[in-house]
C-alpha atoms as a PDB file:
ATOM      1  CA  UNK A   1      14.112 -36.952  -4.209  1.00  0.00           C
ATOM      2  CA  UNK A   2      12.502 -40.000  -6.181  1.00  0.00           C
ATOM      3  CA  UNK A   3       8.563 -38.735  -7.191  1.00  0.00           C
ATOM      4  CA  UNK A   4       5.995 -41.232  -7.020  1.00  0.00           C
ATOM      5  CA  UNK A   5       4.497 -42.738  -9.955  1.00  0.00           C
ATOM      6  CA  UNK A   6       1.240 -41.036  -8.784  1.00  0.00           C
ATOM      7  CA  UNK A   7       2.267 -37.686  -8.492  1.00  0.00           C
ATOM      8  CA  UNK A   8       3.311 -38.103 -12.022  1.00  0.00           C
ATOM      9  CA  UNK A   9       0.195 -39.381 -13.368  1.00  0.00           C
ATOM     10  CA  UNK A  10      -1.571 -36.638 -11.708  1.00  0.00           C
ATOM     11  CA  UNK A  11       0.855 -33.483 -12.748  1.00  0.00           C
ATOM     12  CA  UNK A  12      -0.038 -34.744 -16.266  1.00  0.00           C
ATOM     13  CA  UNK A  13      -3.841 -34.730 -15.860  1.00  0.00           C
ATOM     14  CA  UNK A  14      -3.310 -31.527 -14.343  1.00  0.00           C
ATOM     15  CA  UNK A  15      -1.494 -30.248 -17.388  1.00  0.00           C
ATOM     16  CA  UNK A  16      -3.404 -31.093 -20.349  1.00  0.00           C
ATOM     17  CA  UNK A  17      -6.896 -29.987 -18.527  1.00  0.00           C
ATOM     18  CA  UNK A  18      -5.941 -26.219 -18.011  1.00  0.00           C
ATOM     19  CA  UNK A  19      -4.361 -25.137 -21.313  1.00  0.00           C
ATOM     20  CA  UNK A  20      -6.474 -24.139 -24.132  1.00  0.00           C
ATOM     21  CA  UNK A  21      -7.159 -26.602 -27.027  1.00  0.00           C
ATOM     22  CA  UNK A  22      -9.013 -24.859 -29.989  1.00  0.00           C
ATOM     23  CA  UNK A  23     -10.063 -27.480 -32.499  1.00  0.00           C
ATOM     24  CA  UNK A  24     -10.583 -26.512 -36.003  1.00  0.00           C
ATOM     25  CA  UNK A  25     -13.793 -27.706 -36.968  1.00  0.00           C
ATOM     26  CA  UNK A  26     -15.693 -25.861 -39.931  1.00  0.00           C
ATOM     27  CA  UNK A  27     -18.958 -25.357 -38.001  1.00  0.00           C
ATOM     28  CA  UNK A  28     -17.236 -23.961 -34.832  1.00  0.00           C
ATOM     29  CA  UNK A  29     -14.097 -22.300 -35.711  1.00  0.00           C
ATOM     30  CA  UNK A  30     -12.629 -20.049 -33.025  1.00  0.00           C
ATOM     31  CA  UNK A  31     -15.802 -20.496 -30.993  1.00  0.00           C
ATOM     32  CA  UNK A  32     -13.426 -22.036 -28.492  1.00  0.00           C
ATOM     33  CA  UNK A  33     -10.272 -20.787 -28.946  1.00  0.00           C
ATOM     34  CA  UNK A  34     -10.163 -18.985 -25.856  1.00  0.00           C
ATOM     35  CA  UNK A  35     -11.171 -21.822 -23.885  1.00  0.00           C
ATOM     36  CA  UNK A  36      -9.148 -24.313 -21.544  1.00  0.00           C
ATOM     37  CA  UNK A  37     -10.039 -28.053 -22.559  1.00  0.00           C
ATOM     38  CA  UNK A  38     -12.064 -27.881 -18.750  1.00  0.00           C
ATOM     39  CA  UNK A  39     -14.158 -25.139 -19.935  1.00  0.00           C
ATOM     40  CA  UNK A  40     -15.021 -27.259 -23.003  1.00  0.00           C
ATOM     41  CA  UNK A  41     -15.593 -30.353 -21.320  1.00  0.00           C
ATOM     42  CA  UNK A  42     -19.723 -30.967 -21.862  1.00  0.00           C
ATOM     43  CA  UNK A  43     -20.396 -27.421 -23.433  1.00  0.00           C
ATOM     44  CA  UNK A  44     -19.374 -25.726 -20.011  1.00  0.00           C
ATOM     45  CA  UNK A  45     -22.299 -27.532 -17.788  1.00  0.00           C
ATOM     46  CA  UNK A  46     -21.062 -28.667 -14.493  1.00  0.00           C
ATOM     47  CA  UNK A  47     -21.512 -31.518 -12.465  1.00  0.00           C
ATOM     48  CA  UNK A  48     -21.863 -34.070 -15.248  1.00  0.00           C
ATOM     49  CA  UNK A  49     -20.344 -37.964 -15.329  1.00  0.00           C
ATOM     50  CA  UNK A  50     -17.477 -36.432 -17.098  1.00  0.00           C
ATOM     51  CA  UNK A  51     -16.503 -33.465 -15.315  1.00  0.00           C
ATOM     52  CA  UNK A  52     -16.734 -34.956 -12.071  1.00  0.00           C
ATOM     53  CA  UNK A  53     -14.828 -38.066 -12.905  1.00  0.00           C
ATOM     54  CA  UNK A  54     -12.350 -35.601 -14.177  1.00  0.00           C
ATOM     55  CA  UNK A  55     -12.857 -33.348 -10.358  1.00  0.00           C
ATOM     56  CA  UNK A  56     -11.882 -36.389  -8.516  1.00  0.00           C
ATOM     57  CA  UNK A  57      -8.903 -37.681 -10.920  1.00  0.00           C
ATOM     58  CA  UNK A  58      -6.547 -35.728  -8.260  1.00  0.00           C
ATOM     59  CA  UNK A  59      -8.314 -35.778  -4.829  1.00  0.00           C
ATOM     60  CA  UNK A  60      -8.475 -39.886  -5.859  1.00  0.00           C
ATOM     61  CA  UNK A  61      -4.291 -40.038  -6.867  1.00  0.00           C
ATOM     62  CA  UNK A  62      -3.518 -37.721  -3.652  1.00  0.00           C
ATOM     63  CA  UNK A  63      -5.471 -40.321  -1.899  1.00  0.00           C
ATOM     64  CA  UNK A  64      -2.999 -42.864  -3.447  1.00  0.00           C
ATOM     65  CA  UNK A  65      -0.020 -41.151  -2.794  1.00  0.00           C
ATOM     66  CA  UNK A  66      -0.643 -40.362   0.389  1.00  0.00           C
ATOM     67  CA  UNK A  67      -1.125 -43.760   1.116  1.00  0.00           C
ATOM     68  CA  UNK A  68       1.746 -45.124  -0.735  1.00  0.00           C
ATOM     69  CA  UNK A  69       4.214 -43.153   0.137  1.00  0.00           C
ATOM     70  CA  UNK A  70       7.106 -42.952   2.768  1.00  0.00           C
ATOM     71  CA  UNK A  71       5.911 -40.191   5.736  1.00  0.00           C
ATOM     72  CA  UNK A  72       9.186 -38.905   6.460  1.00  0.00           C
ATOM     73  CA  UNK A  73      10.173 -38.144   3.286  1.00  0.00           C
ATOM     74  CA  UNK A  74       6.867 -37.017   1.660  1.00  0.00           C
ATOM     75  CA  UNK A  75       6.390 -33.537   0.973  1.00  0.00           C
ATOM     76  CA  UNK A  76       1.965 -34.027   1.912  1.00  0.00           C
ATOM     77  CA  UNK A  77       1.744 -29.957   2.874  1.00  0.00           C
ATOM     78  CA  UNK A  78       2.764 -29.326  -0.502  1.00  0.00           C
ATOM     79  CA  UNK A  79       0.738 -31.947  -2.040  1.00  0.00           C
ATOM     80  CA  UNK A  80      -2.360 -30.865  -0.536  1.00  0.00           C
ATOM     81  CA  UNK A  81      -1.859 -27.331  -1.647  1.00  0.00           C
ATOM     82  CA  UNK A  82      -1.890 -28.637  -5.454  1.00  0.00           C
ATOM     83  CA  UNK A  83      -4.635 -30.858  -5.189  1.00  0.00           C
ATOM     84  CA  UNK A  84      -7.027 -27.995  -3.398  1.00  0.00           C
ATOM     85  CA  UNK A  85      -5.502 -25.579  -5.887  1.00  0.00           C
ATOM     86  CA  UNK A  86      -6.562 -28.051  -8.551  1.00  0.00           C
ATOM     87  CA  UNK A  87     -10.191 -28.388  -7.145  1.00  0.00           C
ATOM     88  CA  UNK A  88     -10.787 -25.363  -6.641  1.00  0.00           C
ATOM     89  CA  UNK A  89      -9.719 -24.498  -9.905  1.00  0.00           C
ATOM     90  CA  UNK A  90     -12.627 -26.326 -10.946  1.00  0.00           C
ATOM     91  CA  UNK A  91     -15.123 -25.271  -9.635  1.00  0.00           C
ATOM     92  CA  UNK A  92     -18.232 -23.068 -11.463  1.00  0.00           C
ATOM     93  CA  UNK A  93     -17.396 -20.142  -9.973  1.00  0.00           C
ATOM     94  CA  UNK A  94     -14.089 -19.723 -11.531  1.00  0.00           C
ATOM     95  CA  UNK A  95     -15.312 -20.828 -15.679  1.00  0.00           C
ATOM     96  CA  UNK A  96     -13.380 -18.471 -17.712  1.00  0.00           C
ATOM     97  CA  UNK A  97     -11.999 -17.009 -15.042  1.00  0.00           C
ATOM     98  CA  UNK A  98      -8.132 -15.874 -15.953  1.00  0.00           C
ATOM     99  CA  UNK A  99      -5.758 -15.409 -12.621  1.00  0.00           C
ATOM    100  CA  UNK A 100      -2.857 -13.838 -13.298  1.00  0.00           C
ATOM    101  CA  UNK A 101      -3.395 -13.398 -16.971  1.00  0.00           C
ATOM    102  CA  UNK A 102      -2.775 -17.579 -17.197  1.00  0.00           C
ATOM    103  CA  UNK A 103      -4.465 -18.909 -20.419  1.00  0.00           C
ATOM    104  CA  UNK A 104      -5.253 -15.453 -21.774  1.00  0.00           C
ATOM    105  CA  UNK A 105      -4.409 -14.651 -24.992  1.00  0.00           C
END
């Protein structure tokens, strides 16, 4: 099965937002090495230009997909399933939250 040049795109911003990325700056170092790149996004305050550019990056390329694609071939349950996961994951309510035991050191 051929993916979409969407679903791609959006696997990668997926990717890179939810593992941690520590930088190693002299005034902050290992303040934020237990943090994803989302929770540093900002200084961890929701709902700003950034962070909700970045909340609709995969609700816009479903969007895309969705329309793009070929409907008896496309796999949309499963789709939808990563892009709520993927929202949801964003949310307030879950900052430095750790399911599972994912992204804990």
């Amino acid at each position: 099965m051929r993916r979409a040049p969407s679903e791609v795109v959006l696997n990668k911003n997926v990717n890179w937002l939810n593992h941690p990325a520590a930088w190693a700056w002299a005034e902050d170092m290992g303040k934020y090495d237990r943090l994803t790149f989302w929770e540093q996004v900002d200084g961890g305050r929701y709902a700003t230009r950034n962070r909700l550019l970045l909340t609709a990056m995969p609700v816009i390329t479903y969007m895309a997909a969705t329309n793009m694609a070929d409907f008896k071939r496309q796999p949309l349950g499963l789709n939808l399933v990563v892009v709520v996961v993927c929202v949801i994951a964003k949310l307030p309510q879950l900052h430095k939250v750790r399911i599972l035991g994912i992204n804990k050191y």
